[in-house]
Protein backbone atom coordinates (compact mmCIF):
# COMPACT_ATOMS: atom_id res chain seq x y z
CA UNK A 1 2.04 19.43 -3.23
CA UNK A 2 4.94 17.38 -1.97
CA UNK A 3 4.83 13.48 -2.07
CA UNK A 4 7.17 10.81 -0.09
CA UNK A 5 7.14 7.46 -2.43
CA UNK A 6 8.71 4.57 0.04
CA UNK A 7 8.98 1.57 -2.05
CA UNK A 8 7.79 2.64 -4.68
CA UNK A 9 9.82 1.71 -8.32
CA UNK A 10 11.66 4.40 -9.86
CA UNK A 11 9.78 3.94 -13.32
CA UNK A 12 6.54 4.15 -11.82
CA UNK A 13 7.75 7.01 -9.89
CA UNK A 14 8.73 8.72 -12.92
CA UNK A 15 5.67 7.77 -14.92
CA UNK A 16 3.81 9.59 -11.62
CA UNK A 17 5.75 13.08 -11.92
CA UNK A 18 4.89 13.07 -15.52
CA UNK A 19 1.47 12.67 -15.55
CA UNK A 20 0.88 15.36 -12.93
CA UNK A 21 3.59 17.89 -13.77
CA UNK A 22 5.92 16.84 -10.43
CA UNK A 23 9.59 17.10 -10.07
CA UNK A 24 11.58 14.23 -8.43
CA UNK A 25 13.72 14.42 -5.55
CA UNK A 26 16.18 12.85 -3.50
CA UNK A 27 16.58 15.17 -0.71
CA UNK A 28 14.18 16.38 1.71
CA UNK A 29 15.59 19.69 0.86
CA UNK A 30 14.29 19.46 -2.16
CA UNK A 31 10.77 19.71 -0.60
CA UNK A 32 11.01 23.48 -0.51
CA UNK A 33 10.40 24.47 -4.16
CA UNK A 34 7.09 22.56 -3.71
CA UNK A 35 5.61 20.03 -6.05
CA UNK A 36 8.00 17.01 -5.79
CA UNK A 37 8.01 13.51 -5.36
CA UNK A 38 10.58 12.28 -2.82
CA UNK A 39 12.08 8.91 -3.87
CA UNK A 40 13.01 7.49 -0.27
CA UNK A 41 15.69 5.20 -0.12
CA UNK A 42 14.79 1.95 1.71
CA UNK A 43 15.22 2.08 5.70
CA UNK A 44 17.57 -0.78 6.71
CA UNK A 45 19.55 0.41 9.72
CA UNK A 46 17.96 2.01 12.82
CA UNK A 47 20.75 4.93 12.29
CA UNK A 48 18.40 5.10 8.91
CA UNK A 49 15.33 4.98 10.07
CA UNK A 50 16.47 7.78 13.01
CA UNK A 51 17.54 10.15 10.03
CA UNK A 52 13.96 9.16 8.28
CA UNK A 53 11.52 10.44 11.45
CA UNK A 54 14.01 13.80 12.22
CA UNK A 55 13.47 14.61 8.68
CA UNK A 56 10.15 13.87 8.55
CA UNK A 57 9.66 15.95 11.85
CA UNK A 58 11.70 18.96 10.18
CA UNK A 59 9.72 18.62 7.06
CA UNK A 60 6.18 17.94 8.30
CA UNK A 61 4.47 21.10 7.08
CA UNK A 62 6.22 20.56 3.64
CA UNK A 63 4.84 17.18 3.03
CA UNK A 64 1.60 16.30 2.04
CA UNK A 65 1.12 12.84 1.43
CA UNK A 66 3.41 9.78 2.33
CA UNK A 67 2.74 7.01 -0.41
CA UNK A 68 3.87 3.27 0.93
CA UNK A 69 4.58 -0.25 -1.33
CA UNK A 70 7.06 -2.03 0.26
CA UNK A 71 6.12 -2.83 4.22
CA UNK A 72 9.87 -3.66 5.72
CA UNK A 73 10.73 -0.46 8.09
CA UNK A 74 6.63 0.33 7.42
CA UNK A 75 6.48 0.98 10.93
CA UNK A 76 8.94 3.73 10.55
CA UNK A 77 7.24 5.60 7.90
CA UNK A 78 4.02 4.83 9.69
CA UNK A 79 4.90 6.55 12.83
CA UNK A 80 7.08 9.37 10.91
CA UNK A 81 3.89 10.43 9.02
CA UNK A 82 1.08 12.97 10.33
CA UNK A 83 -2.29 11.04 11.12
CA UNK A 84 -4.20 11.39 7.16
CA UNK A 85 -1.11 11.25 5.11
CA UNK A 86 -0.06 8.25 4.75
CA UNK A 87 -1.50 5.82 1.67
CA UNK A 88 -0.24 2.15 0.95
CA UNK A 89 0.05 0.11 -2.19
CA UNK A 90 0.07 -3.21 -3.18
CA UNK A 91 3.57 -2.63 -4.68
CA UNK A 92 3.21 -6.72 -5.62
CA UNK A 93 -0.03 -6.03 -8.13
CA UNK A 94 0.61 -5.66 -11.65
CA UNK A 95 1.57 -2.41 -13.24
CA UNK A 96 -1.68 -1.40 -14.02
CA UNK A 97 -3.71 -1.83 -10.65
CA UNK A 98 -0.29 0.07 -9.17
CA UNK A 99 -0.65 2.97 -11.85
CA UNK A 100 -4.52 3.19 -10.84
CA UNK A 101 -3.76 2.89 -7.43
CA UNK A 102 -1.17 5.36 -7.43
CA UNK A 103 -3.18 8.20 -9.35
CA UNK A 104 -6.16 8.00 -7.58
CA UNK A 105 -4.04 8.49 -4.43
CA UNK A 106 -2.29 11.50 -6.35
CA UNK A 107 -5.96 12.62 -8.29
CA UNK A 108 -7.93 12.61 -4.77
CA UNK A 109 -5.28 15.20 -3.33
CA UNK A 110 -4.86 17.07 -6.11
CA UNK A 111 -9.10 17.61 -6.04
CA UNK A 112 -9.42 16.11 -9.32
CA UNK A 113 -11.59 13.55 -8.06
CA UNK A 114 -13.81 12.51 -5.82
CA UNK A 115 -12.95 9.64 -3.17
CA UNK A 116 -16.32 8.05 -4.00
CA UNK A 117 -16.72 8.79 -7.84
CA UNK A 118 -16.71 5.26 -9.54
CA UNK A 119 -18.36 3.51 -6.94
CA UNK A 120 -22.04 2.01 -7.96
CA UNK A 121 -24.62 2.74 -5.87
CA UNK A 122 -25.27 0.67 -2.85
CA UNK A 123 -27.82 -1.69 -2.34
CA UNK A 124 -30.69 -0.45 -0.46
């Protein structure tokens, strides 16, 4: 499994490929040897944000799950990731909620849990 991180800190990051046996990346390249996390470099220019979506498009079948915490250029990732892929985080909440956040994200793909587990049941 292959994982874009946009805006997401390094330390987390590395706290992420840890826990779930990832390397880390750089380079979209880098996708090919399979079970990375790509640190993406913040979007400023639209020369940037070009390069982002053609690699992206050249990639697509590599990548598995776009992960979002910082919304400036979000419309670029947004429209650079297949329909189902793409997660956001509150990259503002503490570093707990952002660690739970990001392994349930990372847990749900990976099949070791359920979207729903957790949840009480609902009211009738």
């Amino acid at each position: 499994m292959n994982i874009v991180l946009y805006g997401i800190p390094e330390a987390r990051a590395r706290r992420l490929a840890d826990r779930y046996g990832f390397g880390m990346c750089r380079s979209f390249d880098d996708l090919e040897t399979g079970n990375r996390l790509l640190l993406q470099p913040y979007l400023i220019t639209d020369e940037e944000q070009l390069a982002f979506f053609e690699q992206m498009t050249r990639y697509e079948q590599l990548v598995d799950i776009v992960i979002v915490g910082r919304s400036d250029a979000f419309s670029a990732v947004h429209y650079s990731s297949s329909p189902g892929k793409l997660f956001t985080v509150n990259r503002d909440d503490d570093e707990e909620s952002l660690d739970y956040e990001l392994d349930r994200i990372v847990e749900t793909q990976l099949g070791l849990v359920c979207a729903h587990e957790g949840i009480d049941d609902l009211p009738e």
